[in-house]
C-alpha atoms as a PDB file:
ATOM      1  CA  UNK A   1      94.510  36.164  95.243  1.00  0.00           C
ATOM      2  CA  UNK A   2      95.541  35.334  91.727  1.00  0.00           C
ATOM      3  CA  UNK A   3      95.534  39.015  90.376  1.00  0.00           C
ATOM      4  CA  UNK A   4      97.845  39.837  93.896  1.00  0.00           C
ATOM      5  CA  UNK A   5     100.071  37.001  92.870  1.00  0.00           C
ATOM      6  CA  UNK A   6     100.510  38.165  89.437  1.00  0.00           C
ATOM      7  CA  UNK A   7     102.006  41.328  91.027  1.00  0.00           C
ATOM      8  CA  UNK A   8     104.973  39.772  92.023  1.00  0.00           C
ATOM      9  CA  UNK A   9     105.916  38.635  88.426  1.00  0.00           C
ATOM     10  CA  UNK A  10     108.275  40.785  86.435  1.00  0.00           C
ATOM     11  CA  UNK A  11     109.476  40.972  82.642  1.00  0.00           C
ATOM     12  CA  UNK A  12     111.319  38.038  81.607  1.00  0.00           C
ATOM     13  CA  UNK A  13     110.263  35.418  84.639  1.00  0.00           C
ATOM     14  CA  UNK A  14     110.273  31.230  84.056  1.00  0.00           C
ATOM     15  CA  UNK A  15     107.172  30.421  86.585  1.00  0.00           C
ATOM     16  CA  UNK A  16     105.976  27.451  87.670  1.00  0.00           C
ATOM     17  CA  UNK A  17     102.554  28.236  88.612  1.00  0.00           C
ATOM     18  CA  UNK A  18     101.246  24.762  90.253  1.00  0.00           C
ATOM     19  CA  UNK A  19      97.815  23.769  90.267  1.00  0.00           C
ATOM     20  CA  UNK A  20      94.725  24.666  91.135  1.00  0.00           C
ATOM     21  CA  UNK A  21      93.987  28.462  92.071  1.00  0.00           C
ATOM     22  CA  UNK A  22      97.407  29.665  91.310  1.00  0.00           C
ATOM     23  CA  UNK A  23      96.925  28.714  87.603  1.00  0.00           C
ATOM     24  CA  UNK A  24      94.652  31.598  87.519  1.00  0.00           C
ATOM     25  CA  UNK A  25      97.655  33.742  87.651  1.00  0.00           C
ATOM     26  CA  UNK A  26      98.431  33.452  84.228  1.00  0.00           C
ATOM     27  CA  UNK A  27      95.017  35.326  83.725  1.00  0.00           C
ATOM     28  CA  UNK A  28      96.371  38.980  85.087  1.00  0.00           C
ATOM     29  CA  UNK A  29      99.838  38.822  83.628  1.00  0.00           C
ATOM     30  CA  UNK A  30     100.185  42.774  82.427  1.00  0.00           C
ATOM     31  CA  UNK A  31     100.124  42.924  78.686  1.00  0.00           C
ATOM     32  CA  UNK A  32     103.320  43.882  77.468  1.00  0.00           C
ATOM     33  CA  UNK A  33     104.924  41.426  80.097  1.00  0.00           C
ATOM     34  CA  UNK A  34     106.828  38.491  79.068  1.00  0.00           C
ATOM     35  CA  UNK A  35     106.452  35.654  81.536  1.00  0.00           C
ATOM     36  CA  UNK A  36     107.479  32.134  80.610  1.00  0.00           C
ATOM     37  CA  UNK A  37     105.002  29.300  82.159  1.00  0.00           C
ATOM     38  CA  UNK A  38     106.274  25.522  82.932  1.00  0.00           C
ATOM     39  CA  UNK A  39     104.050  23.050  84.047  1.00  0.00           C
ATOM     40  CA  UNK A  40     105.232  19.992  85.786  1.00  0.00           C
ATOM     41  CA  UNK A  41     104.101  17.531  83.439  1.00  0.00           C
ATOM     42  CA  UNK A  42     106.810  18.976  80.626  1.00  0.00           C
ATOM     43  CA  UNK A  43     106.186  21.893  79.269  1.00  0.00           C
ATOM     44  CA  UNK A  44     108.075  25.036  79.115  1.00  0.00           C
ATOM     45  CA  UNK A  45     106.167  27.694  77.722  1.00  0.00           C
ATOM     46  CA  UNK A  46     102.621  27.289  78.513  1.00  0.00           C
ATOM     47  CA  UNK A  47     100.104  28.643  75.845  1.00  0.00           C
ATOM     48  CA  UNK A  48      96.965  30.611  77.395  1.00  0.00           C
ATOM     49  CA  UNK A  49      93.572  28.075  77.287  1.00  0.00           C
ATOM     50  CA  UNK A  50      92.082  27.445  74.329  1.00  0.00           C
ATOM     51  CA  UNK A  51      88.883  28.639  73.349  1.00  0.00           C
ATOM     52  CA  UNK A  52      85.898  26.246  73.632  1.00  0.00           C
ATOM     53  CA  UNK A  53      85.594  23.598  70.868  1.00  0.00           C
ATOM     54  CA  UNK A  54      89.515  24.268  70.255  1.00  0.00           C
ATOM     55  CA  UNK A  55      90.575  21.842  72.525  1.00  0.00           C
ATOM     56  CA  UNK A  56      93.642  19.295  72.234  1.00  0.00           C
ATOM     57  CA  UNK A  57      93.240  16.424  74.595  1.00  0.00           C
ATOM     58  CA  UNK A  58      97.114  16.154  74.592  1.00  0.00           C
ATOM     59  CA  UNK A  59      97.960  19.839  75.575  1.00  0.00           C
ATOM     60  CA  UNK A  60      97.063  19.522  79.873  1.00  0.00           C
ATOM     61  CA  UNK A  61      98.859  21.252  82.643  1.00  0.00           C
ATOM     62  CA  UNK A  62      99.291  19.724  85.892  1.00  0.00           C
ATOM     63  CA  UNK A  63      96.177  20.025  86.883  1.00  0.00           C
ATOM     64  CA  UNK A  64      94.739  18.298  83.823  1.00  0.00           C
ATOM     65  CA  UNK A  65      93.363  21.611  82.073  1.00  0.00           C
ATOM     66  CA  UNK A  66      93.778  21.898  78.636  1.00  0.00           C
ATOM     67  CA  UNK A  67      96.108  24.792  77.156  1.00  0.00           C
ATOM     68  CA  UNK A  68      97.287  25.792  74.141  1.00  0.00           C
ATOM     69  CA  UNK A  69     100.976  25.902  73.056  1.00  0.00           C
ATOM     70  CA  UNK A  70     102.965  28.754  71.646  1.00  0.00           C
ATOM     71  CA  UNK A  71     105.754  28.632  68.814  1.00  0.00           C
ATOM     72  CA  UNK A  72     108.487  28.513  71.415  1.00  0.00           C
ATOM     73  CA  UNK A  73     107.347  25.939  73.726  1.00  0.00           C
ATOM     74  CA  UNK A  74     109.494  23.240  74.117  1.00  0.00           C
ATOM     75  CA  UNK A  75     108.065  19.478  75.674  1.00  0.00           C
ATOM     76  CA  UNK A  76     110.704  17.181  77.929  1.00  0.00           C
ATOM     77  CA  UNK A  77     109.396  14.434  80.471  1.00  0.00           C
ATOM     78  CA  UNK A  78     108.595  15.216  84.271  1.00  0.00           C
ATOM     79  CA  UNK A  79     111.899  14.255  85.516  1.00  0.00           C
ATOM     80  CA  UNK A  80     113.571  16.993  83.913  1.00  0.00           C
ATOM     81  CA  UNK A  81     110.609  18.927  84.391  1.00  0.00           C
ATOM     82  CA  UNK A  82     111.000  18.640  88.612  1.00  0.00           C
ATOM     83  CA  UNK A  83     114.603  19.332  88.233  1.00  0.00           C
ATOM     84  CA  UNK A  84     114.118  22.486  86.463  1.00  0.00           C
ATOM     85  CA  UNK A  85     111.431  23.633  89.077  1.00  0.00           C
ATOM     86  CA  UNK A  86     113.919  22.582  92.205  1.00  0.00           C
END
């Protein structure tokens, strides 16, 4: 389902990607593809997850995985977060 879902993303997308299965998406983004990840929780630009024993308690998603950030990723609190997603 995730790797059909990741279909429908093209070049230059700002996704919200929930929780749960759909965060698998991020896994089958084409190389070469820039997609832009939020997560609800206040992050714009999702990193991919970290490898084991690189973990940052502080760096979650939604769904209370840990990720990594990138050098553009930008933090704001969920209110702003929501409104961005509605």
């Amino acid at each position: 389902m995730a790797a059909r879902a990741a279909q429908e993303l093209q070049d230059g997308m700002y996704v919200n990607l929930g929780i749960g299965i759909p965060t698998l998406v991020a896994n089958h983004i084409p190389k070469g593809m820039t997609v832009t990840l939020q997560s609800e929780n206040g992050m714009l630009g999702m990193g991919p997850f970290p490898f084991e024993g690189e973990e940052d308690a502080d760096l979650i998603n939604a769904g209370k995985q840990t990720i990594t950030e990138l050098p553009q990723t930008a933090f704001f609190d969920s209110a702003t977060s929501f409104a961005m997603i509605r």
